[in-house]
N, C-alpha and C. Protein backbone atom coordinates (compact mmCIF):
# COMPACT_ATOMS: atom_id res chain seq x y z
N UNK A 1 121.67 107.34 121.21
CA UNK A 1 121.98 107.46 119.81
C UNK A 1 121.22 108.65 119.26
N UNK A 2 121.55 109.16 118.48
CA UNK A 2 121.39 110.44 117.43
C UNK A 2 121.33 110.03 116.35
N UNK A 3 120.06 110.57 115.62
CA UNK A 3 119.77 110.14 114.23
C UNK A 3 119.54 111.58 113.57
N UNK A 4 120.06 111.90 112.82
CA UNK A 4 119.87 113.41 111.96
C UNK A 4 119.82 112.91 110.57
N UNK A 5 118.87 112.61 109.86
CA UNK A 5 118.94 112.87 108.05
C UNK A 5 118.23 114.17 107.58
N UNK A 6 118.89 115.00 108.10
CA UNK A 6 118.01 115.87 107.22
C UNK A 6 119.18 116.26 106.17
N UNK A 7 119.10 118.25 106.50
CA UNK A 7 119.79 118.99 104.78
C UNK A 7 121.76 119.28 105.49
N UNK A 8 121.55 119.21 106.95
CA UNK A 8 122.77 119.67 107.18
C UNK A 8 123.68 121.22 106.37
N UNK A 9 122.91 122.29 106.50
CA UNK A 9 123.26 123.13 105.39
C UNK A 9 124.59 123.74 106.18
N UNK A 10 124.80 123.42 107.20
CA UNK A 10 126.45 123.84 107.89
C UNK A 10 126.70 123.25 108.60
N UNK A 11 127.82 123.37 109.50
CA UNK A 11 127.86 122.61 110.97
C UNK A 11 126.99 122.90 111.42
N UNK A 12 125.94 121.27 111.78
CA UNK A 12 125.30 121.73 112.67
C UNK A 12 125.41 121.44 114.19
N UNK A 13 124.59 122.21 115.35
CA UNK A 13 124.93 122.18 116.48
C UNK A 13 124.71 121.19 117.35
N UNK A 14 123.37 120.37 116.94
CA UNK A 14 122.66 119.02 117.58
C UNK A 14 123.60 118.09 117.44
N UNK A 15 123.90 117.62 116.12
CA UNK A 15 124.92 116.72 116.42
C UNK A 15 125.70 116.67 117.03
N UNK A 16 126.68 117.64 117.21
CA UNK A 16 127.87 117.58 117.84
C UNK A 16 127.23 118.17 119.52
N UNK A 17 127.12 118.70 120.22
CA UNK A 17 125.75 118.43 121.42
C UNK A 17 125.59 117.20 121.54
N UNK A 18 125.21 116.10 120.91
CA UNK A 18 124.79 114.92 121.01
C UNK A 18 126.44 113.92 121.09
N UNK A 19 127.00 114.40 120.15
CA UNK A 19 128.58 113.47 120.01
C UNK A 19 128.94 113.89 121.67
N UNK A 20 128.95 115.24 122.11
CA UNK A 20 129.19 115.53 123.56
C UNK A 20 129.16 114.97 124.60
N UNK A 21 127.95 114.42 124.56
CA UNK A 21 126.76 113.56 125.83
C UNK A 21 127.22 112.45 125.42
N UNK A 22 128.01 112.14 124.66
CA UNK A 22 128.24 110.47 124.41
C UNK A 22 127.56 109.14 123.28
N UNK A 23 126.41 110.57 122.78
CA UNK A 23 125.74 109.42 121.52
C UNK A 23 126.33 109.19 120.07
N UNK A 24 126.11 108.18 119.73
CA UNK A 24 126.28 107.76 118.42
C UNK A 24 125.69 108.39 117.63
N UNK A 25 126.22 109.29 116.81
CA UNK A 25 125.70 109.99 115.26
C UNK A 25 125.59 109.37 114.43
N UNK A 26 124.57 109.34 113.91
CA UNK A 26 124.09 108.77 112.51
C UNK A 26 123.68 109.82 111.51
N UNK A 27 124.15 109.81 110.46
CA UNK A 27 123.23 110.89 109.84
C UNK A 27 123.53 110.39 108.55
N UNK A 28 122.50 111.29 107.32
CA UNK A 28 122.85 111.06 105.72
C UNK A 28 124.56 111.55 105.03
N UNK A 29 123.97 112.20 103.95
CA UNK A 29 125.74 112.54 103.52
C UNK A 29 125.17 113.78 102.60
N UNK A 30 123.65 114.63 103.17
CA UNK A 30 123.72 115.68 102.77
C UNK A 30 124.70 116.92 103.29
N UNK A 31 124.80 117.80 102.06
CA UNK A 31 125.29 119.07 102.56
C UNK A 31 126.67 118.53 103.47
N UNK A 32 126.41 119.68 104.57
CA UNK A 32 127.88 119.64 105.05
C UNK A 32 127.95 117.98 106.37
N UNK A 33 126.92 117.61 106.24
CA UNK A 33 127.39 116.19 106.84
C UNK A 33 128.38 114.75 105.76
N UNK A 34 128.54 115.36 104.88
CA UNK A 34 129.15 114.93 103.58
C UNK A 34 130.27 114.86 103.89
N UNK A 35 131.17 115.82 104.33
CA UNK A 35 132.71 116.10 104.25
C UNK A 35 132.93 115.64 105.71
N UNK A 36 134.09 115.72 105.92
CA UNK A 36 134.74 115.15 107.13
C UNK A 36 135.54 116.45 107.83
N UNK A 37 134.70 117.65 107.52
CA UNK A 37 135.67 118.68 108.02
C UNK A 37 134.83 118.88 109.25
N UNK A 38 133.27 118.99 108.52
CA UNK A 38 131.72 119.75 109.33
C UNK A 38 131.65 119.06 110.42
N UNK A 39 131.63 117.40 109.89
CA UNK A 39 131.04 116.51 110.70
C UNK A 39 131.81 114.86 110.84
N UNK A 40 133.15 115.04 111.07
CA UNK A 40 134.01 114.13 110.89
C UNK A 40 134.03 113.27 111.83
N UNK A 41 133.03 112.30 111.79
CA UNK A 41 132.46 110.66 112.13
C UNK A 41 132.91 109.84 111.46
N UNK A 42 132.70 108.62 111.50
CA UNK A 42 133.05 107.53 111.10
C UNK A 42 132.18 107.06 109.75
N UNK A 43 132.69 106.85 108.58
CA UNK A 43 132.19 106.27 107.26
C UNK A 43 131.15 105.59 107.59
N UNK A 44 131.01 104.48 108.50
CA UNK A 44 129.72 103.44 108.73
C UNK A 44 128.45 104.40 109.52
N UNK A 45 128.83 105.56 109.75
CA UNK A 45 128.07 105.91 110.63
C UNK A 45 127.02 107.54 109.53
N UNK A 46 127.41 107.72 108.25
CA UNK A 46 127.25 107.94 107.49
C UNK A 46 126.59 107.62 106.41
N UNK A 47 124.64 107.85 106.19
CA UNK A 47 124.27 106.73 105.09
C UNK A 47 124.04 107.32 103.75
N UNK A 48 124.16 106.71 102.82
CA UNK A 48 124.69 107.54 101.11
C UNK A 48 122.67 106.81 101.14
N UNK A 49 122.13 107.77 100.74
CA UNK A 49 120.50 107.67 100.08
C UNK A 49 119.73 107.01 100.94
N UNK A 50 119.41 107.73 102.42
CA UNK A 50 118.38 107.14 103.55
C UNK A 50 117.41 106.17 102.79
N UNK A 51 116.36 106.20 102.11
CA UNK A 51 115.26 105.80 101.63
C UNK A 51 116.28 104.33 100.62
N UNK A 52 117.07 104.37 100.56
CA UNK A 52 117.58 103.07 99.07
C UNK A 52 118.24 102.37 100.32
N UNK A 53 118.55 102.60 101.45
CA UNK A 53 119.14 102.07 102.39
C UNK A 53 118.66 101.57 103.98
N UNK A 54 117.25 101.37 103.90
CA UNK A 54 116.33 101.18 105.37
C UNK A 54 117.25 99.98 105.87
N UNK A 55 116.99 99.27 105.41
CA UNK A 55 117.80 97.94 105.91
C UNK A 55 118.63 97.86 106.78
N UNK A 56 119.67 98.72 105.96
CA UNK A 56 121.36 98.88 106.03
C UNK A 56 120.83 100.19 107.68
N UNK A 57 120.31 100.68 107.24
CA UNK A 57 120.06 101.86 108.62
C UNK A 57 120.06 101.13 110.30
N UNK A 58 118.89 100.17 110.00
CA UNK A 58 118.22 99.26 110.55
C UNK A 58 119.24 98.45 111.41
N UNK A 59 120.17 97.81 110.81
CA UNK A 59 121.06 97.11 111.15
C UNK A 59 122.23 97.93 111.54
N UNK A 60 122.99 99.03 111.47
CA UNK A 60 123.53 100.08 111.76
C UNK A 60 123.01 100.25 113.63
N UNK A 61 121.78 100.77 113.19
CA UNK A 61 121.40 100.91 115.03
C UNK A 61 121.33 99.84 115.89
N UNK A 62 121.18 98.67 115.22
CA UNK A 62 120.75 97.60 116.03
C UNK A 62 122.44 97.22 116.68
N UNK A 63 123.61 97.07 115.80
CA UNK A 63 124.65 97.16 116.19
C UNK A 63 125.40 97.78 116.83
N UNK A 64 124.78 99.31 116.70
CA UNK A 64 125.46 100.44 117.53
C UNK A 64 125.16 100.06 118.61
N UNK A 65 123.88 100.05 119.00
CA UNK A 65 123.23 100.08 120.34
C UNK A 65 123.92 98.68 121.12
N UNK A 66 123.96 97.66 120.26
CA UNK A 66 124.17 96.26 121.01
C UNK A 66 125.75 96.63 121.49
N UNK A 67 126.78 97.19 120.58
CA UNK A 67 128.08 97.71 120.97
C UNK A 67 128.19 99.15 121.62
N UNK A 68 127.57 99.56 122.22
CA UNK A 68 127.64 100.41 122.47
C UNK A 68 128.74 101.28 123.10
N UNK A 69 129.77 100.69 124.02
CA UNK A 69 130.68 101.00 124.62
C UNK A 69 131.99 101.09 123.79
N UNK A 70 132.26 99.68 122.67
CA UNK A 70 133.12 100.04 121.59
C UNK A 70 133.04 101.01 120.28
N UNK A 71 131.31 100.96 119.81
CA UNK A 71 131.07 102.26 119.03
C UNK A 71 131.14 103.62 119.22
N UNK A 72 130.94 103.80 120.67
CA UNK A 72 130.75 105.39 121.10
C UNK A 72 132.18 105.53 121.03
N UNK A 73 133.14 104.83 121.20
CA UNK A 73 134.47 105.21 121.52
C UNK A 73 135.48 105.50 120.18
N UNK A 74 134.23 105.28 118.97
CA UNK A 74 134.83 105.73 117.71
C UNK A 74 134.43 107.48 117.47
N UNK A 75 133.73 107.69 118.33
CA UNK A 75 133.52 109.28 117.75
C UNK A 75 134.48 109.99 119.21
N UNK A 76 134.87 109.45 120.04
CA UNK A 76 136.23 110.46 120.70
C UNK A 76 137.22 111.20 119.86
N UNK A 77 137.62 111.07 119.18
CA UNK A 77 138.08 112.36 117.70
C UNK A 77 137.14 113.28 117.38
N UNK A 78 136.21 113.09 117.37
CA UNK A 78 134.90 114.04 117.12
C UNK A 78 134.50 115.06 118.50
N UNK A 79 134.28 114.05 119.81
CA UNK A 79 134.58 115.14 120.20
C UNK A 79 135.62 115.77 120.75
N UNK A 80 136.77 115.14 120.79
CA UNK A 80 138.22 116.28 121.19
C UNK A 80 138.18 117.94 119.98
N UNK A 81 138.02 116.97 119.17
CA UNK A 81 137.48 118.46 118.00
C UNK A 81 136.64 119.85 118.18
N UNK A 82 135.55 118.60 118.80
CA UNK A 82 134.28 119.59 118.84
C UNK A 82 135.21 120.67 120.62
N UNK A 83 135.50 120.37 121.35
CA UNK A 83 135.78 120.52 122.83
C UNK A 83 136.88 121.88 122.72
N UNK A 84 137.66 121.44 121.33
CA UNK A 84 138.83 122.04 121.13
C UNK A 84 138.24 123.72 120.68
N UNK A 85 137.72 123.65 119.69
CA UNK A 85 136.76 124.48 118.63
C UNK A 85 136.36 126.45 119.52
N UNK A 86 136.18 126.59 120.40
CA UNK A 86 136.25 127.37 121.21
C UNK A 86 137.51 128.02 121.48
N UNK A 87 138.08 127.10 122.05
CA UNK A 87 139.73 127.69 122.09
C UNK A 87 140.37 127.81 120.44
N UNK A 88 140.62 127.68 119.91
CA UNK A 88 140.59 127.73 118.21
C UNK A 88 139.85 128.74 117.66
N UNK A 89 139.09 128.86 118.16
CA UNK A 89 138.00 130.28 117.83
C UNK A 89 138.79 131.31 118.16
N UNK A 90 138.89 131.05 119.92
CA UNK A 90 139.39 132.02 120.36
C UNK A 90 140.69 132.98 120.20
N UNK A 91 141.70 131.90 119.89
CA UNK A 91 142.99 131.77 119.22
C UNK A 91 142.64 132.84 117.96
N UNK A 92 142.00 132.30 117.18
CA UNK A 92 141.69 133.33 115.68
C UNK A 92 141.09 134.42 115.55
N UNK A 93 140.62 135.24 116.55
CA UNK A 93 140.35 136.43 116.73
C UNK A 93 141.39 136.94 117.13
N UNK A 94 141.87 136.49 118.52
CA UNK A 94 143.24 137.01 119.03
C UNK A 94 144.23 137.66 117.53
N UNK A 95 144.50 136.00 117.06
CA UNK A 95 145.41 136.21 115.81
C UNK A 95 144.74 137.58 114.65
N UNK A 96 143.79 137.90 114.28
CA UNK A 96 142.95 138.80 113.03
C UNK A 96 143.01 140.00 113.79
N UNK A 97 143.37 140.25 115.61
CA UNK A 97 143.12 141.57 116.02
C UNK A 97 144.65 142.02 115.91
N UNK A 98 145.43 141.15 116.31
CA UNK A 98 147.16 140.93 116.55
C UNK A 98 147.46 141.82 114.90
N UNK A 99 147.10 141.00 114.12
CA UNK A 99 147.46 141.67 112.45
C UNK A 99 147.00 142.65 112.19
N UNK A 100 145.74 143.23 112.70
CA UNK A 100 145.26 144.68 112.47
C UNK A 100 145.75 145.64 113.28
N UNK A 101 146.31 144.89 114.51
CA UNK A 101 146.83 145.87 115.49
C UNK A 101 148.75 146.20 114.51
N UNK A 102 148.83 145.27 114.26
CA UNK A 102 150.72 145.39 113.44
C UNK A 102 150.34 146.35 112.46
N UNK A 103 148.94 145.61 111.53
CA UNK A 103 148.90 146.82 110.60
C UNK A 103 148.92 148.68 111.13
N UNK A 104 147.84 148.48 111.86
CA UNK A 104 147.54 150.01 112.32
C UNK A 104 149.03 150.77 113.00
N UNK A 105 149.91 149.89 113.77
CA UNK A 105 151.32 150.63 114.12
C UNK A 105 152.13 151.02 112.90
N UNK A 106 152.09 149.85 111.90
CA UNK A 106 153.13 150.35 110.61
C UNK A 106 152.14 152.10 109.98
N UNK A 107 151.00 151.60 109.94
CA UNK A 107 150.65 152.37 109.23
C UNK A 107 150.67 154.23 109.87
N UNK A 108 150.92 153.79 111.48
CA UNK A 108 150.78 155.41 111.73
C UNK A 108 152.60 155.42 111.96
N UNK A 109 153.33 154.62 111.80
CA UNK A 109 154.61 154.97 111.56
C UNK A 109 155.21 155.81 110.17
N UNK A 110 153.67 155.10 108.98
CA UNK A 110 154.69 155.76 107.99
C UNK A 110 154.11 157.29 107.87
N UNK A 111 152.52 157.35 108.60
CA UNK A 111 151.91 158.70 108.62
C UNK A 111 152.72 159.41 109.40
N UNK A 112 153.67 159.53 110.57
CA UNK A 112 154.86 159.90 111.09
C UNK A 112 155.83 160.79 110.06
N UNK A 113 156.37 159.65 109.16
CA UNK A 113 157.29 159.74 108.25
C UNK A 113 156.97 160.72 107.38
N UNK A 114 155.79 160.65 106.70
CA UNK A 114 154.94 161.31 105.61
C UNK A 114 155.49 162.88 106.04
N UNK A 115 154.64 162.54 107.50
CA UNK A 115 154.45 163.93 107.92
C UNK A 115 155.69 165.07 108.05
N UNK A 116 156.66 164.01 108.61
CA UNK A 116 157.99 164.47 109.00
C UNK A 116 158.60 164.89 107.71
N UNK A 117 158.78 164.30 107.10
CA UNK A 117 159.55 164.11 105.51
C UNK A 117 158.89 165.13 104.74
N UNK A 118 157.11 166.10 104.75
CA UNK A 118 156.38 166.57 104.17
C UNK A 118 156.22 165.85 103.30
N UNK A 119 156.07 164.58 102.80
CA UNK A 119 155.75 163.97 101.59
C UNK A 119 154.50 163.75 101.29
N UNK A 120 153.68 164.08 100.12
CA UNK A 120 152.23 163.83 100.42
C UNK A 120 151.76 162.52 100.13
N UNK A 121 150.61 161.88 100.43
CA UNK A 121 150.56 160.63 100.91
C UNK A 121 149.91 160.43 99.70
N UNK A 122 150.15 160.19 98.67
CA UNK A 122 149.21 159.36 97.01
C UNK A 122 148.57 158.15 97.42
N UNK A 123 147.36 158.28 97.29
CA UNK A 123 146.66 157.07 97.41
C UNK A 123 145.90 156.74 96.06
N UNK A 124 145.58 155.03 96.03
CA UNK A 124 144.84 154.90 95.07
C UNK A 124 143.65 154.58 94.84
């Protein structure tokens, strides 16, 4: 199991490292462990005000751990995500070089044209 309360100021990398290896994430609902984009776990596994909630924490791990084989098997979405994220990366550079590369052909097509046509090129 994985316990993170801290500030979460982005995705961070431990957690999901840890969702990897197979542990149960626990963390607060600061920052970007808040949304379900950063760090998209399971609601119970998420605690709203560490310190107003020991108890509730308490009993959280004691359950995780005792289930362990049916709880871990709630963050498999988490990591197909996390696994995916690389290739998705990779994909989106491809795609941002692909559009600069279309741009840069139109653009020496119309410097072609310009040239051919003598038209002078007004920029703004």
């Amino acid at each position: 199991m994985y316990i993170d309360f801290g500030t979460h100021p982005g995705k961070d990398r431990i957690p999901r490292e840890a969702a990897l290896r197979n542990c149960i994430v626990l963390t607060n609902r600061n920052g970007a462990a808040d949304n379900d984009i950063d760090v998209p776990i399971p609601n119970e596994y998420k605690i709203h005000s560490v310190l107003s909630n020991l108890g509730k924490i308490k009993e959280q791990i004691h359950y995780a751990l005792s289930n362990y084989d049916a709880e871990t098997k709630k963050f498999d979405s988490y990591r197909e995500i996390i696994s995916k994220e690389k290739q998705l990366f990779d994909d989106s550079v491809k795609n941002v070089f692909s559009e600069i590369e279309k741009d840069y052909k139109w653009a020496k097509i119309i410097m072609i044209f310009l040239e051919w046509a003598k038209l002078p090129l007004k920029m703004k």
